[in-house]
Protein backbone atom coordinates (compact mmCIF):
# COMPACT_ATOMS: atom_id res chain seq x y z
CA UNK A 1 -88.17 -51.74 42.92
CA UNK A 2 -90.33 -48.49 42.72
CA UNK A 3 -90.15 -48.14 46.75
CA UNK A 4 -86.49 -47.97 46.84
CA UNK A 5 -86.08 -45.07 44.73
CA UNK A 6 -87.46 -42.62 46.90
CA UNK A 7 -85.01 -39.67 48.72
CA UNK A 8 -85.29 -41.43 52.06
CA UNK A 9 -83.59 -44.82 50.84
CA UNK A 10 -80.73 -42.74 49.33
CA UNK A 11 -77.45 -43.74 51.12
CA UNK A 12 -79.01 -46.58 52.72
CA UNK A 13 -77.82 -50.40 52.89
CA UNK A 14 -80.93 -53.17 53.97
CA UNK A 15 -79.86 -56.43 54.82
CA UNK A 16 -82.88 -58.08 53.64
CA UNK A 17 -83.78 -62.29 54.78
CA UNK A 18 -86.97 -63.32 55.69
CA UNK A 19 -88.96 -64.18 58.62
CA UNK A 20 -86.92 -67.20 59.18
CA UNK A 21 -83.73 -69.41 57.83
CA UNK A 22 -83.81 -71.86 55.68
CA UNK A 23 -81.62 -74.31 54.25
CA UNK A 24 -80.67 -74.91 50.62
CA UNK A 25 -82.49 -78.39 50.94
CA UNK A 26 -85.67 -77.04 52.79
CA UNK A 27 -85.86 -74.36 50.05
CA UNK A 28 -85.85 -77.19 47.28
CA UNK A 29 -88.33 -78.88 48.90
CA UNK A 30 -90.80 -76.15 49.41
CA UNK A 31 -90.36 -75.25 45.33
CA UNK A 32 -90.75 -79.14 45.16
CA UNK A 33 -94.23 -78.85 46.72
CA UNK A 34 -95.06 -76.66 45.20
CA UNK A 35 -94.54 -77.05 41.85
CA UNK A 36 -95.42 -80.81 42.15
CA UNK A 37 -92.44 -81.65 40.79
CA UNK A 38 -89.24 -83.59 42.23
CA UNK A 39 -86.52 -81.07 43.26
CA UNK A 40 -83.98 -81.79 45.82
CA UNK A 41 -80.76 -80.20 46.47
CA UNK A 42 -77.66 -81.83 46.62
CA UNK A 43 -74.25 -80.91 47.70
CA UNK A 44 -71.53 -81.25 45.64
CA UNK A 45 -67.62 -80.52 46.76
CA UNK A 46 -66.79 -76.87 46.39
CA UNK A 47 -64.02 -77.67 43.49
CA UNK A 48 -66.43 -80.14 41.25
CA UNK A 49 -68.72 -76.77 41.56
CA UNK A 50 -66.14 -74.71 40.41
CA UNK A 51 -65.00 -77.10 37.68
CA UNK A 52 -68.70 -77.27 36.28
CA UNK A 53 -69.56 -73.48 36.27
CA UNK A 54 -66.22 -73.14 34.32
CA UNK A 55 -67.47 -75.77 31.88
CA UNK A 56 -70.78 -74.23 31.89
CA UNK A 57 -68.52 -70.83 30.72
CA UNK A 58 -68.36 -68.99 33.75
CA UNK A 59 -65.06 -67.04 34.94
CA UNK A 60 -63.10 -68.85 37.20
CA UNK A 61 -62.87 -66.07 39.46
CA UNK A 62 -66.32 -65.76 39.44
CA UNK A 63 -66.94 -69.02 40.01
CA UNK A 64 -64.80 -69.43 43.10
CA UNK A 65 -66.54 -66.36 44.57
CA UNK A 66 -69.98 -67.84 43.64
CA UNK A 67 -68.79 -71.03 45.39
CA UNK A 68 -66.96 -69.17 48.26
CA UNK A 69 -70.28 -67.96 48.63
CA UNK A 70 -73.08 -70.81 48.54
CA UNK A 71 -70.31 -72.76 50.96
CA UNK A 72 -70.18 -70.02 53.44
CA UNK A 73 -74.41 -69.81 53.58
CA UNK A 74 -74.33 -73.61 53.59
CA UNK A 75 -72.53 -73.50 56.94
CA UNK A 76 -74.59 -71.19 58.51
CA UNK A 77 -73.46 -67.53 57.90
CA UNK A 78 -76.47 -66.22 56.26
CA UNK A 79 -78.67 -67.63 59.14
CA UNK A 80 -78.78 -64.35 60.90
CA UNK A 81 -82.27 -62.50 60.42
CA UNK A 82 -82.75 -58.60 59.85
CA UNK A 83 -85.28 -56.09 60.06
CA UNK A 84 -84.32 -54.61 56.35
CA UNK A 85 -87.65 -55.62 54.30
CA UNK A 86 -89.51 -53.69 56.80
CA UNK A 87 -87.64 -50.93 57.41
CA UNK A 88 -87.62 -50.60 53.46
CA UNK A 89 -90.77 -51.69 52.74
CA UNK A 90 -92.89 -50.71 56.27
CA UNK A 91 -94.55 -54.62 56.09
CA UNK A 92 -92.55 -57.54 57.55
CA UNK A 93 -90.92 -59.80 55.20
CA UNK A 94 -92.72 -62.93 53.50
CA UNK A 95 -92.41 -66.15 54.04
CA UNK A 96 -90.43 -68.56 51.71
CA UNK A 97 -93.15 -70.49 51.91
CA UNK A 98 -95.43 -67.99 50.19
CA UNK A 99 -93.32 -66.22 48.22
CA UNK A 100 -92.76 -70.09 46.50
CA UNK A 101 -96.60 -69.99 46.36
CA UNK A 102 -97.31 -67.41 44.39
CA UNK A 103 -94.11 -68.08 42.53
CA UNK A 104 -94.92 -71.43 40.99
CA UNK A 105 -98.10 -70.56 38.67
CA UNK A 106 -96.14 -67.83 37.30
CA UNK A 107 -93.61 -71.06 35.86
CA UNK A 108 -90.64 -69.39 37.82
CA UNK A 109 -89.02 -73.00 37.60
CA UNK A 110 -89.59 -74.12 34.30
């Protein structure tokens, strides 16, 4: 991103969210509105995850810390908002809800 290369973001770390949490399932749904197309998420046990991103030909230890990860935002850690979009950016951070908007036409999720 053009905006982040400039001196004054040198050194810098932004914890970027938006406006609000979300869960994994409200997130599906939103792309599921609007792309017009059934999406849902489901949860599956952390070790059948593992086992499938291994089959799919991921590392294992990349896909225990990929798991590690999604189970740790699934119970709640990544709820915690920030003001890091607009400190970087100087413009408050977007809604899911639009971002998924303007996403969809562009065939993001086909």
């Amino acid at each position: 991103m053009a905006a982040l290369t400039e001196d004054r973001h040198s050194g810098r770390v932004y914890d970027l969210t938006g406006p609000r949490a979300i869960s994994f399932g409200v997130a599906a749904g939103l792309i599921a509105r609007a792309t017009d197309r059934t999406i849902r998420h489901v949860d599956v046990e952390p070790a059948a995850f593992i086992e499938r991103q291994v089959a799919a030909g991921a590392a294992p230890d990349v896909a225990r810390l990929l798991t590690e990860l999604l189970v740790s935002i699934a119970n709640g850690s990544g709820a915690a908002l920030s003001d890091g979009v607009e400190r970087a950016l100087g413009r408050p951070p977007r809604a899911f809800e639009a971002f998924v908007t303007d996403a969809a036409p562009a065939g993001h999720w086909n």
